[in-house]
PDB file of N, CA and C in Angstrom:
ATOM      1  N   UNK A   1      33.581  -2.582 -41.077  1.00  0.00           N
ATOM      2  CA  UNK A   1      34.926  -2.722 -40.609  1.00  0.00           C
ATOM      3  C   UNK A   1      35.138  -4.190 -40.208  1.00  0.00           C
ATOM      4  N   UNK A   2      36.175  -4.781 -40.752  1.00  0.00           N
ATOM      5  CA  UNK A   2      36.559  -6.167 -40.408  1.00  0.00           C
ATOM      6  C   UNK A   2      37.654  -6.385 -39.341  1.00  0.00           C
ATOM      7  N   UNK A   3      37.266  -7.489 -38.796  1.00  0.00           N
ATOM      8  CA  UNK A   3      37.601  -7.818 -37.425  1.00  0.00           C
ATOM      9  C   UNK A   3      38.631  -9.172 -38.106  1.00  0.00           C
ATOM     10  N   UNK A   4      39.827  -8.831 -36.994  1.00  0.00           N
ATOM     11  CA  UNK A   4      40.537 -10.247 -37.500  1.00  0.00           C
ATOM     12  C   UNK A   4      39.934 -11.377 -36.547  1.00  0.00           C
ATOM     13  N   UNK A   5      40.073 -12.675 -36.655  1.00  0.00           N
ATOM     14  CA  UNK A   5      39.451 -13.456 -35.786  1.00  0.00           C
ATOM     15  C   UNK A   5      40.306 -13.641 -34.363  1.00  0.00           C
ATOM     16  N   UNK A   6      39.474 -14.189 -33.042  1.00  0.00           N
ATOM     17  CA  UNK A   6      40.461 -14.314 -32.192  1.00  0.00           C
ATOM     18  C   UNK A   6      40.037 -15.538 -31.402  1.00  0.00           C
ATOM     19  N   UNK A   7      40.780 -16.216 -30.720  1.00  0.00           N
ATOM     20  CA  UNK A   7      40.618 -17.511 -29.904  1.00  0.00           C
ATOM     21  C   UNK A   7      39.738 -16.367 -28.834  1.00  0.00           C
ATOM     22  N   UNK A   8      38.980 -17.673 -28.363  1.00  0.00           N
ATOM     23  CA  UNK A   8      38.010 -17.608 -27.463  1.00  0.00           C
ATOM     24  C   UNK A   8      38.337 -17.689 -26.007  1.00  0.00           C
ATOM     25  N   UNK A   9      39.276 -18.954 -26.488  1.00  0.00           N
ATOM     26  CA  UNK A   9      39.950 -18.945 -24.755  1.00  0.00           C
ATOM     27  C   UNK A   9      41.086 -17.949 -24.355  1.00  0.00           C
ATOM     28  N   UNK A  10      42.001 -17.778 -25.243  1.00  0.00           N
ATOM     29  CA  UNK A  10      43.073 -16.734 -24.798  1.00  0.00           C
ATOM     30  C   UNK A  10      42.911 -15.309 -25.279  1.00  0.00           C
ATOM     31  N   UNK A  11      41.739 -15.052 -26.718  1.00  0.00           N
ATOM     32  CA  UNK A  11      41.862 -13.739 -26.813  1.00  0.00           C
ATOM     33  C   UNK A  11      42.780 -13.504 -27.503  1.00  0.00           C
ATOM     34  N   UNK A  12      43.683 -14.177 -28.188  1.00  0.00           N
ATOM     35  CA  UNK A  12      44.581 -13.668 -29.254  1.00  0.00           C
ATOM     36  C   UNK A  12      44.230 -13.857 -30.591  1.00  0.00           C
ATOM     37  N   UNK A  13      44.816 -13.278 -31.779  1.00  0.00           N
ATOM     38  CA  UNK A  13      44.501 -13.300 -32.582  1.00  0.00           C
ATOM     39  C   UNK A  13      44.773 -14.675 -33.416  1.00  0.00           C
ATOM     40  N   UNK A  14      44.122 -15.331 -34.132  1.00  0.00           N
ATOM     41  CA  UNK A  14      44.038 -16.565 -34.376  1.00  0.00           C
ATOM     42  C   UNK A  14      44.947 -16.491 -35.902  1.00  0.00           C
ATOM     43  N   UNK A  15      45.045 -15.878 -36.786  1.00  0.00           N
ATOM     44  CA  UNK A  15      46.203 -15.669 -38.265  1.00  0.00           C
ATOM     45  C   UNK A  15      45.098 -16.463 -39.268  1.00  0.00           C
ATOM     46  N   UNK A  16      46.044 -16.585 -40.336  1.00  0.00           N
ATOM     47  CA  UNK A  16      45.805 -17.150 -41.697  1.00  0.00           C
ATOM     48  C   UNK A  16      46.005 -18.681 -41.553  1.00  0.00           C
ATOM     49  N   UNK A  17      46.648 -18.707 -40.668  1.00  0.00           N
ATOM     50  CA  UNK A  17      47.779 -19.920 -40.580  1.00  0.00           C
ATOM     51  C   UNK A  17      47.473 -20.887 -39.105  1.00  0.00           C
ATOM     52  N   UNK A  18      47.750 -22.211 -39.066  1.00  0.00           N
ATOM     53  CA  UNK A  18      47.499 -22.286 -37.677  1.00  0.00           C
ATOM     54  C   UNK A  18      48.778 -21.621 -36.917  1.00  0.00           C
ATOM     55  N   UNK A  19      47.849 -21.570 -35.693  1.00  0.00           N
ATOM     56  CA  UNK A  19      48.680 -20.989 -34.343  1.00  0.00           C
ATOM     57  C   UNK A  19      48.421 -21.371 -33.342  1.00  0.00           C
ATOM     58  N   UNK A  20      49.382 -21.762 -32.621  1.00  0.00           N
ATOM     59  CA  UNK A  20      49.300 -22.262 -31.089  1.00  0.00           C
ATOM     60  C   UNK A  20      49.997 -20.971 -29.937  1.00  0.00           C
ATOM     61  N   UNK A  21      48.591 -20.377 -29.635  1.00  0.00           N
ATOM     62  CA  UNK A  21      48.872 -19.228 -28.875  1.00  0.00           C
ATOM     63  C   UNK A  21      48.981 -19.678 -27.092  1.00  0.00           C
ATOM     64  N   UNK A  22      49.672 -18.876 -26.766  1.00  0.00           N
ATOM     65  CA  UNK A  22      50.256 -19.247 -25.155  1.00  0.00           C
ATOM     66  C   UNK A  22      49.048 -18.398 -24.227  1.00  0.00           C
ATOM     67  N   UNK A  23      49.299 -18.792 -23.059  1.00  0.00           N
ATOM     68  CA  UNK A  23      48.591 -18.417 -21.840  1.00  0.00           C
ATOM     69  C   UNK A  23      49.461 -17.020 -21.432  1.00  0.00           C
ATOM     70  N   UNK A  24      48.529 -16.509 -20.356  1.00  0.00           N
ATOM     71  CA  UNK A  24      49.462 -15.498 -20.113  1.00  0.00           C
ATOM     72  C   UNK A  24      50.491 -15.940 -18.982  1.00  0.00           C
ATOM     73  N   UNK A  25      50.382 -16.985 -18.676  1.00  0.00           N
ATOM     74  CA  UNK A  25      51.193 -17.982 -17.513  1.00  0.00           C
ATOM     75  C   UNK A  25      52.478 -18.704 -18.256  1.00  0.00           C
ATOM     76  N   UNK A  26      52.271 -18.704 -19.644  1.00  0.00           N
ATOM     77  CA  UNK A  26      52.891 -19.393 -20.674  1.00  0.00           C
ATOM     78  C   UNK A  26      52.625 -20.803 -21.015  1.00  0.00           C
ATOM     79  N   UNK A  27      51.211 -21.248 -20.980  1.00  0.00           N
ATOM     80  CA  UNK A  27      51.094 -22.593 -20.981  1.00  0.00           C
ATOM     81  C   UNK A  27      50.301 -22.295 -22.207  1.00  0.00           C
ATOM     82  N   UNK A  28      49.994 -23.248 -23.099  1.00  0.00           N
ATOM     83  CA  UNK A  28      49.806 -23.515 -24.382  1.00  0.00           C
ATOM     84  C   UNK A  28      48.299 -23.246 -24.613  1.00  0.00           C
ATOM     85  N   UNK A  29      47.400 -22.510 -25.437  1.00  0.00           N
ATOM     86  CA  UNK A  29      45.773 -22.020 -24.881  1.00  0.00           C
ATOM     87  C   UNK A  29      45.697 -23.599 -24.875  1.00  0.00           C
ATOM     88  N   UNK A  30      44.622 -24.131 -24.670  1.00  0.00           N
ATOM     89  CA  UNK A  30      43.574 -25.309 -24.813  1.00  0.00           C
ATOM     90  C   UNK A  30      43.006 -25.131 -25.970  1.00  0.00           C
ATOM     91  N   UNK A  31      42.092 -24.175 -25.662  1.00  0.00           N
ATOM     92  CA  UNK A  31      41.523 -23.418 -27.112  1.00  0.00           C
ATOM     93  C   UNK A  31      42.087 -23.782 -28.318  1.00  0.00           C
ATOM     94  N   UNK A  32      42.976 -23.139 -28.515  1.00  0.00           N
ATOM     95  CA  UNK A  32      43.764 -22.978 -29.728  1.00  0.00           C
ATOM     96  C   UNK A  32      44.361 -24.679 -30.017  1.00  0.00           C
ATOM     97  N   UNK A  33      44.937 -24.860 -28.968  1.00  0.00           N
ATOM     98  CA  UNK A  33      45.539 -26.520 -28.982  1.00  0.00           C
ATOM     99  C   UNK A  33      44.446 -27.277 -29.994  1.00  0.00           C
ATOM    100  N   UNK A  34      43.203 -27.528 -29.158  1.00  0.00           N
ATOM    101  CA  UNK A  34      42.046 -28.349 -29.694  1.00  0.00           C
ATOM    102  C   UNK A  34      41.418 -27.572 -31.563  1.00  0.00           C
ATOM    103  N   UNK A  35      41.954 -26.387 -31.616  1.00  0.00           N
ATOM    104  CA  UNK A  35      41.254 -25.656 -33.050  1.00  0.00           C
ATOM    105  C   UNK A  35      42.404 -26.560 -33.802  1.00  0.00           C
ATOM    106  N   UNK A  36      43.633 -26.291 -33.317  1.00  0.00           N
ATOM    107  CA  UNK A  36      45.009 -26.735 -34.702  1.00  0.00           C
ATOM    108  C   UNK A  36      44.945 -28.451 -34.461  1.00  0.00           C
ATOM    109  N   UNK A  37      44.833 -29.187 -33.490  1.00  0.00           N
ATOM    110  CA  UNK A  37      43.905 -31.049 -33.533  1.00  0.00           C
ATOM    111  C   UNK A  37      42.602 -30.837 -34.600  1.00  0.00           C
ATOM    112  N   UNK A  38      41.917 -30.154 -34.348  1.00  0.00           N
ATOM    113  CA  UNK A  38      40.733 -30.163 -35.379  1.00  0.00           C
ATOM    114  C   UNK A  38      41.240 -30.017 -37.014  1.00  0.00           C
ATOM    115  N   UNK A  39      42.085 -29.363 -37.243  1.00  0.00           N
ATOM    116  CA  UNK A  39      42.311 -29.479 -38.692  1.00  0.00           C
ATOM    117  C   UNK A  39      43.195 -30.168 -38.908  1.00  0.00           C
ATOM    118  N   UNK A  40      43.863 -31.133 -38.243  1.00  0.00           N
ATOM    119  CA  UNK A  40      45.023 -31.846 -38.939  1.00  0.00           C
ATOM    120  C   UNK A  40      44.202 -33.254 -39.055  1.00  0.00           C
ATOM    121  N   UNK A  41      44.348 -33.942 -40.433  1.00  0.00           N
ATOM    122  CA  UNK A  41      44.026 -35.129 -41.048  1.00  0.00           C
ATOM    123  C   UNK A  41      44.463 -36.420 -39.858  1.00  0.00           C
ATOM    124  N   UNK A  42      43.548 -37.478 -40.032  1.00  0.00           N
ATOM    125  CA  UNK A  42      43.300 -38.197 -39.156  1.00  0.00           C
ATOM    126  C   UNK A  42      44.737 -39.418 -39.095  1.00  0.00           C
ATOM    127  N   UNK A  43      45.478 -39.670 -37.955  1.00  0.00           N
ATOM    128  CA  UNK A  43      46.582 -40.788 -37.837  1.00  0.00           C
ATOM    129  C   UNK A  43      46.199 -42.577 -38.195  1.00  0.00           C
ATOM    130  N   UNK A  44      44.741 -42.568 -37.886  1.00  0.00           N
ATOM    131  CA  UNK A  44      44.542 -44.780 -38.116  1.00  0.00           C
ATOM    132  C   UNK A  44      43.793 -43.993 -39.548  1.00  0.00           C
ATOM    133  N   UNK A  45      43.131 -45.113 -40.045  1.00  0.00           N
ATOM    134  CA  UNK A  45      41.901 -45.057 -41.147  1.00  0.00           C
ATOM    135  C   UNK A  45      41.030 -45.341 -40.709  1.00  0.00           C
ATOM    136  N   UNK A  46      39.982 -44.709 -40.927  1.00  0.00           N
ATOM    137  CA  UNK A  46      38.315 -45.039 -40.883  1.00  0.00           C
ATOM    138  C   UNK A  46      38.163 -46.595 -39.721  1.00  0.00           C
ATOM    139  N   UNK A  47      37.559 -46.350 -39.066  1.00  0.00           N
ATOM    140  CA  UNK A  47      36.750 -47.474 -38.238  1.00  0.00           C
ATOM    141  C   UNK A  47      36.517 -48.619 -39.569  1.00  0.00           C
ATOM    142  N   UNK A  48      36.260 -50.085 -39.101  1.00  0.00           N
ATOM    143  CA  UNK A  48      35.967 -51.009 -40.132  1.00  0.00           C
ATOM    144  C   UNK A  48      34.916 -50.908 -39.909  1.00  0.00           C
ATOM    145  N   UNK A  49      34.020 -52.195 -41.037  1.00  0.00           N
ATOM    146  CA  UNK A  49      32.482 -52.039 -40.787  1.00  0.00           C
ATOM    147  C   UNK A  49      32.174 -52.871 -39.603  1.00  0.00           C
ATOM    148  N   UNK A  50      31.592 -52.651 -38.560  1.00  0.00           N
ATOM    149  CA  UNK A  50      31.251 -53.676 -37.252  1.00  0.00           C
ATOM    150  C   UNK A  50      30.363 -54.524 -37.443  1.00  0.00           C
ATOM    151  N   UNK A  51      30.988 -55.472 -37.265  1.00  0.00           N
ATOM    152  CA  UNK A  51      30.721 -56.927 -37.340  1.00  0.00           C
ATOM    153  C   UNK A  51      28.787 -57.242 -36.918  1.00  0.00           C
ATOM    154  N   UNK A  52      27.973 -58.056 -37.218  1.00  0.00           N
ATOM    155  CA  UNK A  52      26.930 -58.021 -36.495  1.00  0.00           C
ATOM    156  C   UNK A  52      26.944 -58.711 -35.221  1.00  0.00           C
ATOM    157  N   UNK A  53      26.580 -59.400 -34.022  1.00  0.00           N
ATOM    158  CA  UNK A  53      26.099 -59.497 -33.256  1.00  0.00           C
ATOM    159  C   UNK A  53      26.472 -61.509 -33.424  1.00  0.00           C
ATOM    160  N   UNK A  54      25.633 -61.880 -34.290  1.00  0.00           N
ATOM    161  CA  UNK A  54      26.111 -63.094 -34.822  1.00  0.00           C
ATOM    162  C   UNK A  54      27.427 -63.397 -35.611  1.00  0.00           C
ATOM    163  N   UNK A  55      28.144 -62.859 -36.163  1.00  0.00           N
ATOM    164  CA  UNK A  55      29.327 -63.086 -36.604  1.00  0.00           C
ATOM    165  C   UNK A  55      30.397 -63.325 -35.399  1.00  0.00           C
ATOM    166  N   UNK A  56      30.008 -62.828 -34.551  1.00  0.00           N
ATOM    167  CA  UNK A  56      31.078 -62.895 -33.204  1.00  0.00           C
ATOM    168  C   UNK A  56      30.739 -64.034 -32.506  1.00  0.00           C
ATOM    169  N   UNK A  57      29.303 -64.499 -32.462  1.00  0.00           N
ATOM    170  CA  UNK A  57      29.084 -65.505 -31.687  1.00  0.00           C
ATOM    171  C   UNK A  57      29.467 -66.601 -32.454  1.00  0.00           C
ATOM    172  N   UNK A  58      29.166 -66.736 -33.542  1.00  0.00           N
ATOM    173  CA  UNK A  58      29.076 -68.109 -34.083  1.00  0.00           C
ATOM    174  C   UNK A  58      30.908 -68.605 -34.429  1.00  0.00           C
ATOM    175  N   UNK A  59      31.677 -67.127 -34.350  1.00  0.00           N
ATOM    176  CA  UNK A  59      32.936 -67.651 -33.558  1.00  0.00           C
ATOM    177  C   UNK A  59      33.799 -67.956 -35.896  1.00  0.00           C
ATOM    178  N   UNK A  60      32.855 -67.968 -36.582  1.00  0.00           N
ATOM    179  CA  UNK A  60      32.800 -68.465 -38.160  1.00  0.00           C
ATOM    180  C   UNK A  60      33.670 -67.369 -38.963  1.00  0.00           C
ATOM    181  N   UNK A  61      34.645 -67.792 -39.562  1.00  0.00           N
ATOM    182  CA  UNK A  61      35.436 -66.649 -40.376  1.00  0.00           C
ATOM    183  C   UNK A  61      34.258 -66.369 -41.621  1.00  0.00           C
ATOM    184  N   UNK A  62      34.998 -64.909 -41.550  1.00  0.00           N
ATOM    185  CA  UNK A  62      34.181 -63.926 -42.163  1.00  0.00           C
ATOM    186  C   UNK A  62      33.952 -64.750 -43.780  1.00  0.00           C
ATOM    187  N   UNK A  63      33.166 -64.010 -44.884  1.00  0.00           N
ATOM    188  CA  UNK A  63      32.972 -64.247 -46.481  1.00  0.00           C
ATOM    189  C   UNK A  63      34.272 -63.865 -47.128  1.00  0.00           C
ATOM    190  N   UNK A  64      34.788 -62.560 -46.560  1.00  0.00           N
ATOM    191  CA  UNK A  64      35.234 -62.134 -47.024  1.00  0.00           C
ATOM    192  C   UNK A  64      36.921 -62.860 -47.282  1.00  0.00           C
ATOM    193  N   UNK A  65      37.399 -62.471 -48.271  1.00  0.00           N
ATOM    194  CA  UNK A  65      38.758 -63.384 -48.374  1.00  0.00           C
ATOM    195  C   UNK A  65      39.793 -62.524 -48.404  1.00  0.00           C
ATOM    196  N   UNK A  66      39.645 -60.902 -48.025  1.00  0.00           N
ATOM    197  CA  UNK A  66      40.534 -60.050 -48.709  1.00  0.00           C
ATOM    198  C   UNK A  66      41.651 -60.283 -47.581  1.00  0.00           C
ATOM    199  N   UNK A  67      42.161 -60.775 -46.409  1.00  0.00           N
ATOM    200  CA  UNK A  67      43.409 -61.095 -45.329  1.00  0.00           C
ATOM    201  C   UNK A  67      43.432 -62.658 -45.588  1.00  0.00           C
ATOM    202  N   UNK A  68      44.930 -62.814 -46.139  1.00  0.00           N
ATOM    203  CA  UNK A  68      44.893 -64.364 -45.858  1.00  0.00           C
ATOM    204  C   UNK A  68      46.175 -64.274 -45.444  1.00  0.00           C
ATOM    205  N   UNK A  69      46.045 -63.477 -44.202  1.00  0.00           N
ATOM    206  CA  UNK A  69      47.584 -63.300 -43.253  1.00  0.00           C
ATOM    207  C   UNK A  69      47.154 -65.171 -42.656  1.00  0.00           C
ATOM    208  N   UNK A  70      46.195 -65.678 -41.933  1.00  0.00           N
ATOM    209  CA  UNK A  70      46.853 -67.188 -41.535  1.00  0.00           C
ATOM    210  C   UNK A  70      46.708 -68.124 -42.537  1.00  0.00           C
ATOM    211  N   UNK A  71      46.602 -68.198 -43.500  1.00  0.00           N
ATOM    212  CA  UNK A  71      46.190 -68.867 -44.400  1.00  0.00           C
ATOM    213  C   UNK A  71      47.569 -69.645 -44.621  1.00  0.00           C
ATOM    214  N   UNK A  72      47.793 -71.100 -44.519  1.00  0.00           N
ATOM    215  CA  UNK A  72      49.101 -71.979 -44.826  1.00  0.00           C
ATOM    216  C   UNK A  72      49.776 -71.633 -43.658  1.00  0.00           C
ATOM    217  N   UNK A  73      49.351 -71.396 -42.347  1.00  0.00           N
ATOM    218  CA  UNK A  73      50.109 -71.050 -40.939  1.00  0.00           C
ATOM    219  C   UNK A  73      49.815 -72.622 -40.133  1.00  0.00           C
TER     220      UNK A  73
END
């Protein structure tokens, strides 16, 4: 016999679909809040690659040439 799934924190039934299930106070689960954040695709892009240790000190623009936002500034 199959069980539909249910949030952990409020105990309701979780759907096919996301759902943002309420408290019994009417405040929004947590639970559920943090499950439907977990599947939605990310707002910045990927972290860059971090710099080493010496690239920061020596203060020296990067190899790379792909920003030539000051370039002729």
């Amino acid at each position: 016999m199959a069980r539909n799934p249910v949030c952990i924190g409020c105990g309701k039934p979780t759907g096919p679909r996301a759902r943002l299930n309420t408290l019994p106070d009417g405040r929004p689960c947590p639970t559920c809040r943090a499950r439907i954040l977990d599947t939605l695709p990310p707002l910045l892009p990927a972290p860059a690659e971090e710099l080493d240790l010496e690239e920061w000190q020596d203060g020296e623009p990067s190899e790379s040439k792909d920003d030539d936002f000051l370039e002729g500034a």
